[in-house]
PDB file of N, CA and C in Angstrom:
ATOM      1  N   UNK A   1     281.879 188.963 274.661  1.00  0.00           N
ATOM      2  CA  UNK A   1     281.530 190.347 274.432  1.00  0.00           C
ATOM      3  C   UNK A   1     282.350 190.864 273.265  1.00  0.00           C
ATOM      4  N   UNK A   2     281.610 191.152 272.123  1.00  0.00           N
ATOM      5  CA  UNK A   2     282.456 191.890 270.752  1.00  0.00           C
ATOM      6  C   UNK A   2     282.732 193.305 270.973  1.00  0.00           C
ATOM      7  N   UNK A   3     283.399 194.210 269.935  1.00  0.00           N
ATOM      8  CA  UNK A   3     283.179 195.276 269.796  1.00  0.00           C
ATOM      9  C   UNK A   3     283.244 196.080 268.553  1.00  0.00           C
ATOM     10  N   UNK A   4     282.551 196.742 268.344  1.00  0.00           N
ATOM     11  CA  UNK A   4     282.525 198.097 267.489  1.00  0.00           C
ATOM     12  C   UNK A   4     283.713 198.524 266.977  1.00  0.00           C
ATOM     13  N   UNK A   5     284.462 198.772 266.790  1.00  0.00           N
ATOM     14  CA  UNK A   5     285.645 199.854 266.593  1.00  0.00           C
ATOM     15  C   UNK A   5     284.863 201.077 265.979  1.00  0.00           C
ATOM     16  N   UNK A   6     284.697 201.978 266.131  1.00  0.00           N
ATOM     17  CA  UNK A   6     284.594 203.408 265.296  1.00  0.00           C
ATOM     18  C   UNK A   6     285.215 204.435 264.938  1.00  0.00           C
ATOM     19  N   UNK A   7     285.232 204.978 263.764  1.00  0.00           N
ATOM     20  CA  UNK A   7     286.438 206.296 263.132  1.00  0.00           C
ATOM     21  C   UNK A   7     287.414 205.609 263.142  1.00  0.00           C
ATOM     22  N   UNK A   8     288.152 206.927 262.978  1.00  0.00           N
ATOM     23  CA  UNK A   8     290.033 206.366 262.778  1.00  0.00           C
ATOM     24  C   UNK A   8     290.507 206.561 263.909  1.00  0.00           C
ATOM     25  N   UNK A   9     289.798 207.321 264.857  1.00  0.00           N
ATOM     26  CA  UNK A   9     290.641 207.109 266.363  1.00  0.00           C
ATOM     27  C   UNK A   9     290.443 205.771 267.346  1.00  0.00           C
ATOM     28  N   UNK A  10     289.413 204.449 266.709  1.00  0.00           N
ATOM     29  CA  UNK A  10     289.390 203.334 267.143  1.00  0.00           C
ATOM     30  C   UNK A  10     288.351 203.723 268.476  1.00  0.00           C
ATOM     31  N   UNK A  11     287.367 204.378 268.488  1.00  0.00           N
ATOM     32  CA  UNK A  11     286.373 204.284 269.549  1.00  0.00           C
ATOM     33  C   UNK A  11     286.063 203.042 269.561  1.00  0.00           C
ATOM     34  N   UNK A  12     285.973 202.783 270.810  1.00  0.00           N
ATOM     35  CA  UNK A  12     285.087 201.246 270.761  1.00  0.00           C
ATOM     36  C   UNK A  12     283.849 201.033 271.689  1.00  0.00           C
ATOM     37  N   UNK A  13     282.589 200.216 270.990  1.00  0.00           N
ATOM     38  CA  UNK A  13     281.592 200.307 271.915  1.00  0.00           C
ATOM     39  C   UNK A  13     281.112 198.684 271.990  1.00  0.00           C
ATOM     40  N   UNK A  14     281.634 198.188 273.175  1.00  0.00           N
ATOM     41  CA  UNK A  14     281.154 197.014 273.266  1.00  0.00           C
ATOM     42  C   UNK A  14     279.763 196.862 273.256  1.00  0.00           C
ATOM     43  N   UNK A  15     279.897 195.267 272.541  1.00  0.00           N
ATOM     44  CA  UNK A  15     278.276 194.824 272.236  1.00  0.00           C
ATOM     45  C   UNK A  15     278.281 193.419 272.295  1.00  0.00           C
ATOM     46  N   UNK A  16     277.417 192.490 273.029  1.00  0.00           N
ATOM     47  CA  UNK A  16     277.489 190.755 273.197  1.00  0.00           C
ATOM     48  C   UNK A  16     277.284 190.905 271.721  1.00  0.00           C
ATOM     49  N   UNK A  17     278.088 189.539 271.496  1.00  0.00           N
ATOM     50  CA  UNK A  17     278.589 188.924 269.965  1.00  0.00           C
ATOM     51  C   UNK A  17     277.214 189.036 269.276  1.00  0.00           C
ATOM     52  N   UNK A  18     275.995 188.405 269.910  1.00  0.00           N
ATOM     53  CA  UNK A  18     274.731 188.029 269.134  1.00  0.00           C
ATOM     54  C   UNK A  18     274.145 189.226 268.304  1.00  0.00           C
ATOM     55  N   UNK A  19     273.929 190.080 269.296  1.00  0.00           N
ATOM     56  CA  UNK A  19     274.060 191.502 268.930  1.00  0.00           C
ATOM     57  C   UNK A  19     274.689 192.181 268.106  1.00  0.00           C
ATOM     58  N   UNK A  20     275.756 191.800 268.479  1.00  0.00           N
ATOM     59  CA  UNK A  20     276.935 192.372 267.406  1.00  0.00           C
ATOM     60  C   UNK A  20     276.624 192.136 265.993  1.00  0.00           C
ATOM     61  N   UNK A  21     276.493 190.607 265.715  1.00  0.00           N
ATOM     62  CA  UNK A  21     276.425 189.861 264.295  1.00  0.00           C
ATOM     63  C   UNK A  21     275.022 190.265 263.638  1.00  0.00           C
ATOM     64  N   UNK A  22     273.765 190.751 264.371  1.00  0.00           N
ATOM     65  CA  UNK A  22     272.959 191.096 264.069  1.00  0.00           C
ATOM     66  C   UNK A  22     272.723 192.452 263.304  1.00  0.00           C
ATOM     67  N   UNK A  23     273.550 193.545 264.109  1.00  0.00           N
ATOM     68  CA  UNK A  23     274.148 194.886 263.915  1.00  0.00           C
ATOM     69  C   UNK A  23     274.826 195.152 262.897  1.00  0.00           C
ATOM     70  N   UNK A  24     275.664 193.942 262.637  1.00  0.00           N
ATOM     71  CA  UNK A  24     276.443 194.015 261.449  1.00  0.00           C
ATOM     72  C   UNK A  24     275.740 194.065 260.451  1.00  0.00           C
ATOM     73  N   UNK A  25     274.586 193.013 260.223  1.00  0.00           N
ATOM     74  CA  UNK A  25     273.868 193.093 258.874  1.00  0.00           C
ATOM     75  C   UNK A  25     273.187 193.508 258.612  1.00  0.00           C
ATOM     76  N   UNK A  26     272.478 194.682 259.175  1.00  0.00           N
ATOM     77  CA  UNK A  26     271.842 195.830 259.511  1.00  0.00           C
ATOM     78  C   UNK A  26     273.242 197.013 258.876  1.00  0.00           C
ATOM     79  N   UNK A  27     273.876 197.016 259.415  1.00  0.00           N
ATOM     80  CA  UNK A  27     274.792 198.535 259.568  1.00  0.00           C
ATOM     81  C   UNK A  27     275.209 198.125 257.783  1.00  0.00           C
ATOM     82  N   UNK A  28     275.902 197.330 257.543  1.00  0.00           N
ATOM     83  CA  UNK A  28     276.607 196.553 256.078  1.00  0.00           C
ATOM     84  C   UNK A  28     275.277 197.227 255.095  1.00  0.00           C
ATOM     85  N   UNK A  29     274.380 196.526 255.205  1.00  0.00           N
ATOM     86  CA  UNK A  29     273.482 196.569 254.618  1.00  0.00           C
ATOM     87  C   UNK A  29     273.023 198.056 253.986  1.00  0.00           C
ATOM     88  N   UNK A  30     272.906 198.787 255.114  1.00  0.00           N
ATOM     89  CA  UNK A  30     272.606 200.329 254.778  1.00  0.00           C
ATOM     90  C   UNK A  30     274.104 200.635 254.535  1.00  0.00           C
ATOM     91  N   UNK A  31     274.986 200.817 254.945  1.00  0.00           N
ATOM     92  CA  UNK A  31     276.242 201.648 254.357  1.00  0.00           C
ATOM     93  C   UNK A  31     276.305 200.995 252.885  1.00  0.00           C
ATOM     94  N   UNK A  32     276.156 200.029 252.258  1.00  0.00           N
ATOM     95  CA  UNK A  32     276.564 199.276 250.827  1.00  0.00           C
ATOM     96  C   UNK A  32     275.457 200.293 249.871  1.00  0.00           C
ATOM     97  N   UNK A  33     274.457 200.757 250.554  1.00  0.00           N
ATOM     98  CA  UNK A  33     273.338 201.474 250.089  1.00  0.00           C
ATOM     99  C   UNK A  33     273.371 202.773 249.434  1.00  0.00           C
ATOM    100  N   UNK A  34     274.390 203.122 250.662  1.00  0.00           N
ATOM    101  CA  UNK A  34     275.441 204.906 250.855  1.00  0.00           C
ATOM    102  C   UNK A  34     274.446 205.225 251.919  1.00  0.00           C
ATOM    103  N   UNK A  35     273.528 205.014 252.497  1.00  0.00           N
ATOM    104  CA  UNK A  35     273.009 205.835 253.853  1.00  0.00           C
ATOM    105  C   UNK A  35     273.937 205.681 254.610  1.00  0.00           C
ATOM    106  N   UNK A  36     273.452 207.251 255.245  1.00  0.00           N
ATOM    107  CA  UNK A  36     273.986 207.098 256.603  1.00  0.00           C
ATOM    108  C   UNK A  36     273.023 207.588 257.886  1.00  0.00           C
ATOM    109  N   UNK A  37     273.377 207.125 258.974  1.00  0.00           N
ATOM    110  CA  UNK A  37     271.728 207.203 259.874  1.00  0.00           C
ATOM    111  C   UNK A  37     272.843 207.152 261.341  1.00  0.00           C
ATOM    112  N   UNK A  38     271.845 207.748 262.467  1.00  0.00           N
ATOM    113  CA  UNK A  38     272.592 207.286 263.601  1.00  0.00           C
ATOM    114  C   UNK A  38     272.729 206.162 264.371  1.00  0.00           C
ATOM    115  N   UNK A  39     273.496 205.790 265.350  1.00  0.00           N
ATOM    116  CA  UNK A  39     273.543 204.668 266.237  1.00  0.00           C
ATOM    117  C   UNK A  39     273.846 204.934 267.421  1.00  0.00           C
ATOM    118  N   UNK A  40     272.740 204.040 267.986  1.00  0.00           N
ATOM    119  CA  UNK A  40     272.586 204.966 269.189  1.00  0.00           C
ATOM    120  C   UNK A  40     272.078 203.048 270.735  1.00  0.00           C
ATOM    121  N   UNK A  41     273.134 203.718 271.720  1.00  0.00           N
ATOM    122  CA  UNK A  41     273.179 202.832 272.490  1.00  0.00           C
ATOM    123  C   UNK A  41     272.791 202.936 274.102  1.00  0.00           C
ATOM    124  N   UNK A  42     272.848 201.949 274.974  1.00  0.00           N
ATOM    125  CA  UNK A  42     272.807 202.589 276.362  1.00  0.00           C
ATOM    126  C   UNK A  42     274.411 201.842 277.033  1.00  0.00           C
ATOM    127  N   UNK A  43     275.069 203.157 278.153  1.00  0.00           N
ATOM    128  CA  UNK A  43     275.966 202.449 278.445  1.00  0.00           C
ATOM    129  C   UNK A  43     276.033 201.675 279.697  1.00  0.00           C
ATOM    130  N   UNK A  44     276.185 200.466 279.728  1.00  0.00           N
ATOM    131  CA  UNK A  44     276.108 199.671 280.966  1.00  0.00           C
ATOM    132  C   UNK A  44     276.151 200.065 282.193  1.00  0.00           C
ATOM    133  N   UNK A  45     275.894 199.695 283.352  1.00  0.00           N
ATOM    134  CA  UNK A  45     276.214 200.533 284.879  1.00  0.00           C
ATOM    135  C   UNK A  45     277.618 200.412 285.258  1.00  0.00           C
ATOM    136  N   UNK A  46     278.042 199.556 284.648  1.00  0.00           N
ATOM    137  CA  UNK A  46     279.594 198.990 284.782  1.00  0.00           C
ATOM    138  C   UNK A  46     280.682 199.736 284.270  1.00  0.00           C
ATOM    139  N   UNK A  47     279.882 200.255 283.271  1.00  0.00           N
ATOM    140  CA  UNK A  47     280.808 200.995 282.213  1.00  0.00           C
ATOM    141  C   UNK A  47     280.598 202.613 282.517  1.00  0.00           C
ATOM    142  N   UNK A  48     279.879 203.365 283.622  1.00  0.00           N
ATOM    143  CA  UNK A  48     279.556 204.475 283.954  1.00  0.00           C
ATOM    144  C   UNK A  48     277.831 205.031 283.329  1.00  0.00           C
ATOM    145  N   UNK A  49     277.147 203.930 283.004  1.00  0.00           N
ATOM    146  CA  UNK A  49     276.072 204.159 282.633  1.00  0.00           C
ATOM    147  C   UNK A  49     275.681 205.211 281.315  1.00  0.00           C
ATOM    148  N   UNK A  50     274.474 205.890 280.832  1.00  0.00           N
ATOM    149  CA  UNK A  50     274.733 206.610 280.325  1.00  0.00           C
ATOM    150  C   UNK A  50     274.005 206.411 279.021  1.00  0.00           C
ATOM    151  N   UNK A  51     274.228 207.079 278.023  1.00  0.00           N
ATOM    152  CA  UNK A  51     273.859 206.813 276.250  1.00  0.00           C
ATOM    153  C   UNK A  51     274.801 207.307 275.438  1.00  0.00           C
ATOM    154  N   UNK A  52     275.019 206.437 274.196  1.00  0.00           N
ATOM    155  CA  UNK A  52     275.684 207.200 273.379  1.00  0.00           C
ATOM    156  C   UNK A  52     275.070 207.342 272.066  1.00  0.00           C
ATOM    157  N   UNK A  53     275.754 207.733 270.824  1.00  0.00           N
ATOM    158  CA  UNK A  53     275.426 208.090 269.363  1.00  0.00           C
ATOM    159  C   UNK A  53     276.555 208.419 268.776  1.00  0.00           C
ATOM    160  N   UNK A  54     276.564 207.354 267.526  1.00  0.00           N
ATOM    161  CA  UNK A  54     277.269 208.310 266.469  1.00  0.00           C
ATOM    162  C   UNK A  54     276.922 208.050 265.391  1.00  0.00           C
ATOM    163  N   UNK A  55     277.409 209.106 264.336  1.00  0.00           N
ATOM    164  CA  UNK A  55     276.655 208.646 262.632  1.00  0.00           C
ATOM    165  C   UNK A  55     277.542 207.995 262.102  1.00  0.00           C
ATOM    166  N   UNK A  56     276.954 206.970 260.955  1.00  0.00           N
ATOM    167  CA  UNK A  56     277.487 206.022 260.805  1.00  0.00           C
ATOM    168  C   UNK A  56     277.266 206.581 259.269  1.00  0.00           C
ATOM    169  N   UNK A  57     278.263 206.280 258.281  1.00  0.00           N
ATOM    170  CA  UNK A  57     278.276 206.707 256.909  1.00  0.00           C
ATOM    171  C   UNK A  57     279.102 206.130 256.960  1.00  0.00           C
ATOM    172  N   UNK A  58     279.138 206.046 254.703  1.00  0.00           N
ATOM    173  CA  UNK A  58     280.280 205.209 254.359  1.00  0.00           C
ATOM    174  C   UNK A  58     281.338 205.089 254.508  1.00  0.00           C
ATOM    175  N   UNK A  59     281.622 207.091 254.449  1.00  0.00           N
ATOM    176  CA  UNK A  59     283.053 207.220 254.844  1.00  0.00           C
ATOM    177  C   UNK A  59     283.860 206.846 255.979  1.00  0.00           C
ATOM    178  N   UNK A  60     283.082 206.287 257.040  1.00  0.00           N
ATOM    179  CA  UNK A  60     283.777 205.540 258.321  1.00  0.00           C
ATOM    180  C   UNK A  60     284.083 204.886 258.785  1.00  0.00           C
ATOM    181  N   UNK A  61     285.084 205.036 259.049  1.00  0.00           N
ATOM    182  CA  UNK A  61     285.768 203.470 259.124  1.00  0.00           C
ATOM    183  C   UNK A  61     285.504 202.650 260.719  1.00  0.00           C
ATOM    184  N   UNK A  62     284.955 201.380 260.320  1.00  0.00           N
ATOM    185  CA  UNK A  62     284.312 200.572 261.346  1.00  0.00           C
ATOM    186  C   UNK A  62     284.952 199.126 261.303  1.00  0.00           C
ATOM    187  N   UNK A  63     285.354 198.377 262.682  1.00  0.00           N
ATOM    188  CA  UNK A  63     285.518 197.179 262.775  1.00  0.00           C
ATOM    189  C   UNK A  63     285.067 196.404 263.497  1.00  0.00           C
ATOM    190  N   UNK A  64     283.836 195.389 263.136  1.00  0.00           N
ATOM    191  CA  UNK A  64     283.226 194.498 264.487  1.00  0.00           C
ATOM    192  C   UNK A  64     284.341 193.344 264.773  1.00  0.00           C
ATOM    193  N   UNK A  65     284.493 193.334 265.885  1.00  0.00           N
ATOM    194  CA  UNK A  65     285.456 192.199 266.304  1.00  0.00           C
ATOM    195  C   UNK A  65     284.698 191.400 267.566  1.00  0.00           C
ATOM    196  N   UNK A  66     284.526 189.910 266.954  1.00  0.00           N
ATOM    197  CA  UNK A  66     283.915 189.366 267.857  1.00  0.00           C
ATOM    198  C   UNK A  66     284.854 188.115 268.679  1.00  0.00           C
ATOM    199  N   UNK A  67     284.467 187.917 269.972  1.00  0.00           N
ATOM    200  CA  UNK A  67     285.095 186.711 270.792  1.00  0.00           C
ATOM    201  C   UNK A  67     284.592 185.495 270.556  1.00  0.00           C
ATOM    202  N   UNK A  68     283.629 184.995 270.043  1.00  0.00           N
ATOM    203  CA  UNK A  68     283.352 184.155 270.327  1.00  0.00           C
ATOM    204  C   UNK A  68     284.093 183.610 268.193  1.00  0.00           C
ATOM    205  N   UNK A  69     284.348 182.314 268.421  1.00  0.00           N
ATOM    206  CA  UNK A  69     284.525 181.444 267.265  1.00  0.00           C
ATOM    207  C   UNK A  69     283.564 181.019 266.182  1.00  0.00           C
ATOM    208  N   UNK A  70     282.648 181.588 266.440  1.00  0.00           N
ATOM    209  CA  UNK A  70     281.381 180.825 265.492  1.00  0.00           C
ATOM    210  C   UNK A  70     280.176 181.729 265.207  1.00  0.00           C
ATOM    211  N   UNK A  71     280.353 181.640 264.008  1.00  0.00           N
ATOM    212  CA  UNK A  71     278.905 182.983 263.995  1.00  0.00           C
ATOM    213  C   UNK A  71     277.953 182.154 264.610  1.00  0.00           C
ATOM    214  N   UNK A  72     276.835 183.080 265.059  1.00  0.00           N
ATOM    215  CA  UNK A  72     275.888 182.710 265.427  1.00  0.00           C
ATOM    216  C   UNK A  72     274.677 182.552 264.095  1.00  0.00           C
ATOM    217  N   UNK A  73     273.588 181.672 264.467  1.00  0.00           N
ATOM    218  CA  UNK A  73     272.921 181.415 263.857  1.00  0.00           C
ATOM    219  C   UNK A  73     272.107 182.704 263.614  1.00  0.00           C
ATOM    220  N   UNK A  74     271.427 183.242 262.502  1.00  0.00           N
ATOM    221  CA  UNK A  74     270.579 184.725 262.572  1.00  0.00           C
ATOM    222  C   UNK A  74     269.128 184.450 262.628  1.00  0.00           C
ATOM    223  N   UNK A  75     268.858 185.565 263.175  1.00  0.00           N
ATOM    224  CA  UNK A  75     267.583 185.500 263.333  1.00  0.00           C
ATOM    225  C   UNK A  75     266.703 186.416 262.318  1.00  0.00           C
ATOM    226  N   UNK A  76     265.699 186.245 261.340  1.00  0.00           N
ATOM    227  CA  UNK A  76     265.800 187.327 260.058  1.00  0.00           C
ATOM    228  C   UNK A  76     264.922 187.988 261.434  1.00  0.00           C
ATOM    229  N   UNK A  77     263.987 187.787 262.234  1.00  0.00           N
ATOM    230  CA  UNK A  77     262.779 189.096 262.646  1.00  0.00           C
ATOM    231  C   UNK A  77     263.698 189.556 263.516  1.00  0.00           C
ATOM    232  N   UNK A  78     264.800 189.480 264.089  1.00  0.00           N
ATOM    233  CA  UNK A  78     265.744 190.506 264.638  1.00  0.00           C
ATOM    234  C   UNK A  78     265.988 191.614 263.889  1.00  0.00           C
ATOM    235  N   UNK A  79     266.436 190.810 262.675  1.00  0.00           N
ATOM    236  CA  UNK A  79     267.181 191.800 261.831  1.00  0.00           C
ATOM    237  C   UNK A  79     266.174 192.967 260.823  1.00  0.00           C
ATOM    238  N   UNK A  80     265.142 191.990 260.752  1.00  0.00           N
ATOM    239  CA  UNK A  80     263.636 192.779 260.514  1.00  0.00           C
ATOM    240  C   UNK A  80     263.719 193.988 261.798  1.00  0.00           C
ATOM    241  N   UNK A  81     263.439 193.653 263.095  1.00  0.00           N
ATOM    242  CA  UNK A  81     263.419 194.474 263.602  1.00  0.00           C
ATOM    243  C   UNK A  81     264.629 195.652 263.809  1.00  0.00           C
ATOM    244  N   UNK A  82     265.338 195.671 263.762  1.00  0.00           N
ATOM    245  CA  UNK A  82     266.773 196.097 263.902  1.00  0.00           C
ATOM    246  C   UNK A  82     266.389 197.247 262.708  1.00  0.00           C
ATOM    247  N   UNK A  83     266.218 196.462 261.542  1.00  0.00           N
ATOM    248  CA  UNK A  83     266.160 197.522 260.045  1.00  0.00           C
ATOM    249  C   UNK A  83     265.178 198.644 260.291  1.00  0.00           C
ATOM    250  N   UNK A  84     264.014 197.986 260.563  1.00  0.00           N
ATOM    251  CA  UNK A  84     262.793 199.090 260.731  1.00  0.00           C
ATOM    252  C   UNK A  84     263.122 199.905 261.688  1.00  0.00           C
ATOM    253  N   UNK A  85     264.259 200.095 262.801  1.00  0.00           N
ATOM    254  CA  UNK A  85     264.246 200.567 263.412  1.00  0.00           C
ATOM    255  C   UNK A  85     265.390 201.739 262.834  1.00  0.00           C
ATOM    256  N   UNK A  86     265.988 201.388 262.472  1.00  0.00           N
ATOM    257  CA  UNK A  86     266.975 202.065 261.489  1.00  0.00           C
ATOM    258  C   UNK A  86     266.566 202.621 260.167  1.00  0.00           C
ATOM    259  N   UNK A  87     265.444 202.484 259.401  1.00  0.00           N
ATOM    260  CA  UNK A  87     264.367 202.911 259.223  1.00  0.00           C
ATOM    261  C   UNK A  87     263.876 204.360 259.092  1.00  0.00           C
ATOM    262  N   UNK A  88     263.586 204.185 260.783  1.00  0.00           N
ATOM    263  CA  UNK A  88     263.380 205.323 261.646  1.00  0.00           C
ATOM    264  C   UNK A  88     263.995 206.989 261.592  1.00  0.00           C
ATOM    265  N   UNK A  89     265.199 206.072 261.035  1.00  0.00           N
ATOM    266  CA  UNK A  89     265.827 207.553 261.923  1.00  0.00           C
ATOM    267  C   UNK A  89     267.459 206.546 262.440  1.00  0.00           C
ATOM    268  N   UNK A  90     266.929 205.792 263.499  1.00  0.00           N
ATOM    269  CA  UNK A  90     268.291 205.876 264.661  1.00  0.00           C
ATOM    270  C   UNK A  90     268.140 204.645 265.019  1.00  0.00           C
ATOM    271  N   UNK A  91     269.220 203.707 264.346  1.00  0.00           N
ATOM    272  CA  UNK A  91     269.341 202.731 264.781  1.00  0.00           C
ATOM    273  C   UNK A  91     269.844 202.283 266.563  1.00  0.00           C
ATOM    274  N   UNK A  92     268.838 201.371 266.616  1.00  0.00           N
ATOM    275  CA  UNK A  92     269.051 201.169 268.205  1.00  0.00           C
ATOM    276  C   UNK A  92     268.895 199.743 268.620  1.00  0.00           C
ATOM    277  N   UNK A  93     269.710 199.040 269.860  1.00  0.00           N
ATOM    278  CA  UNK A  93     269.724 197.871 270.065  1.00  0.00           C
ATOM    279  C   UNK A  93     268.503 197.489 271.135  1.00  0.00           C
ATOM    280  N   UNK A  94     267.257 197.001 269.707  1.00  0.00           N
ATOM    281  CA  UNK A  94     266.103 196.722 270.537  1.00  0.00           C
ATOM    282  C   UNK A  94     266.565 194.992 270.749  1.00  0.00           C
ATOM    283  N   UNK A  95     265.295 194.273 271.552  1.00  0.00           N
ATOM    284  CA  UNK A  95     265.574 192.950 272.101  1.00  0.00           C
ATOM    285  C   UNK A  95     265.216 192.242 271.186  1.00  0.00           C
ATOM    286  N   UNK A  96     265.838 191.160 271.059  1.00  0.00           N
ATOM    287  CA  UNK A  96     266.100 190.226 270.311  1.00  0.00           C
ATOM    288  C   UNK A  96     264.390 189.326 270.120  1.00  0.00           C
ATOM    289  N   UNK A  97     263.397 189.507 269.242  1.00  0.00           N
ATOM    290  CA  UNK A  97     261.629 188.816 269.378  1.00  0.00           C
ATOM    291  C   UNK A  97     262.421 187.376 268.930  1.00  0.00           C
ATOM    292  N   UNK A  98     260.849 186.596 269.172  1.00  0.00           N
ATOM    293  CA  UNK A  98     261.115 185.569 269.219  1.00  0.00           C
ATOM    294  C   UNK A  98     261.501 185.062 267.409  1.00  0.00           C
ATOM    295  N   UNK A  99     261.976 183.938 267.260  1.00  0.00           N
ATOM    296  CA  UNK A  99     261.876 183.519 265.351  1.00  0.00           C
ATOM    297  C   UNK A  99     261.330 183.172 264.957  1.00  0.00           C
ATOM    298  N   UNK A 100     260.246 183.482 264.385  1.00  0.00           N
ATOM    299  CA  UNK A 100     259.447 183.009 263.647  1.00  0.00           C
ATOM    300  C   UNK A 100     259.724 181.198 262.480  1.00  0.00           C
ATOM    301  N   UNK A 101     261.163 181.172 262.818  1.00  0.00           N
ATOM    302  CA  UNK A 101     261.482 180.186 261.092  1.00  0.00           C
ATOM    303  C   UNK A 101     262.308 179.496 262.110  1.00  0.00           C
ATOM    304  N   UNK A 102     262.414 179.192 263.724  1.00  0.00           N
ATOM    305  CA  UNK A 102     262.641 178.636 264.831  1.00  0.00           C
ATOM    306  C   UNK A 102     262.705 177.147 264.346  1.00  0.00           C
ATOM    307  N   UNK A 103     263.596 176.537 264.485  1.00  0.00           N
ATOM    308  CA  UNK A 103     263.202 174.855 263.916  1.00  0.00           C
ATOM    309  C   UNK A 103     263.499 174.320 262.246  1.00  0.00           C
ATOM    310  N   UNK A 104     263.656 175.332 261.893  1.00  0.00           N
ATOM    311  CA  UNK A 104     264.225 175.982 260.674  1.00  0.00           C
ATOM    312  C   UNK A 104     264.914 175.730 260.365  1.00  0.00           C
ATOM    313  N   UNK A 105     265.968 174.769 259.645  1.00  0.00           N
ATOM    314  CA  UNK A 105     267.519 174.977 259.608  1.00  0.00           C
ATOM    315  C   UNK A 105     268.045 176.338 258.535  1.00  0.00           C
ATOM    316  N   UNK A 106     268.793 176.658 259.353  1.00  0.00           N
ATOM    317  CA  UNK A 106     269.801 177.832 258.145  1.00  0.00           C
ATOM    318  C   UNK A 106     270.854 177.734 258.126  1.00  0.00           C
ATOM    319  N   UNK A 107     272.002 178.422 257.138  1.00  0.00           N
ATOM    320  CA  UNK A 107     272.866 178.752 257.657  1.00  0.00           C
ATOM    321  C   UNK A 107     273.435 179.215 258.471  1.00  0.00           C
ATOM    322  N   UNK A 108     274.767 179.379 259.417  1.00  0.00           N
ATOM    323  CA  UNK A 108     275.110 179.771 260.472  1.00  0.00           C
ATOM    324  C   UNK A 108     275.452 180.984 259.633  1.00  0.00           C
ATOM    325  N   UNK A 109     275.349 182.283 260.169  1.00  0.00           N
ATOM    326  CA  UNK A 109     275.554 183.737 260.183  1.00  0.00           C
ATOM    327  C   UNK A 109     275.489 184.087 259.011  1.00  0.00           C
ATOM    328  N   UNK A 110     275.133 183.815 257.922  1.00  0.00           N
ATOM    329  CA  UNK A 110     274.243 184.316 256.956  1.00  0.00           C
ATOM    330  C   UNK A 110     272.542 184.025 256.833  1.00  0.00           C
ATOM    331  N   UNK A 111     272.171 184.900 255.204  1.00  0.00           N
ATOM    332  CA  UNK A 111     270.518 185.149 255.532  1.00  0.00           C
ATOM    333  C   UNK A 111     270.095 184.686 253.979  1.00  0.00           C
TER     334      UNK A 111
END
């Protein structure tokens, strides 16, 4: 399980690594741009349930920190989906579709 860091007061919003690494190149992507857009999550039952949001702009300072050792392999129609959804309006952690480029070799955690 990775996490978020957000602002300078170090909010943190956990997110499984896969997710995470996906999020990243999505979020990178638009901040390198200068947008800024919201992000917006659900909070686990574990964690007191719930939703959150915050805006994400350049000026903020963010750190993904992940557990696991190895990027994961990417998936581009995640990240397709992920973008269009961010897009939108409000980026949000939809489910991971299937890959189209499945069988594929790529690089591990780049695109």
């Amino acid at each position: 399980m990775g996490k978020l860091y957000y602002g300078s007061n170090g909010h943190e919003i956990e997110i499984e690594d896969r997710m995470l690494s996906h999020l990243k190149v999505v979020i990178l992507a638009k901040l390198r741009r200068g947008e800024s857009f919201a992000f917006s999550w659900t909070v686990d039952p574990e964690h007191g349930s719930g939703r959150g949001t915050v805006w994400l702009s350049p000026g903020v300072d963010l750190e993904f920190r992940f557990y696991g050792n190895r990027p994961p392999t990417l998936n581009r129609a995640w990240i397709s989906a992920l973008n269009s959804c961010a897009e939108r309006g409000e980026l949000s952690m939809v489910p991971e579709p299937a890959d189209p480029n499945e069988g594929v070799p790529q690089l591990q955690g780049r695109l």
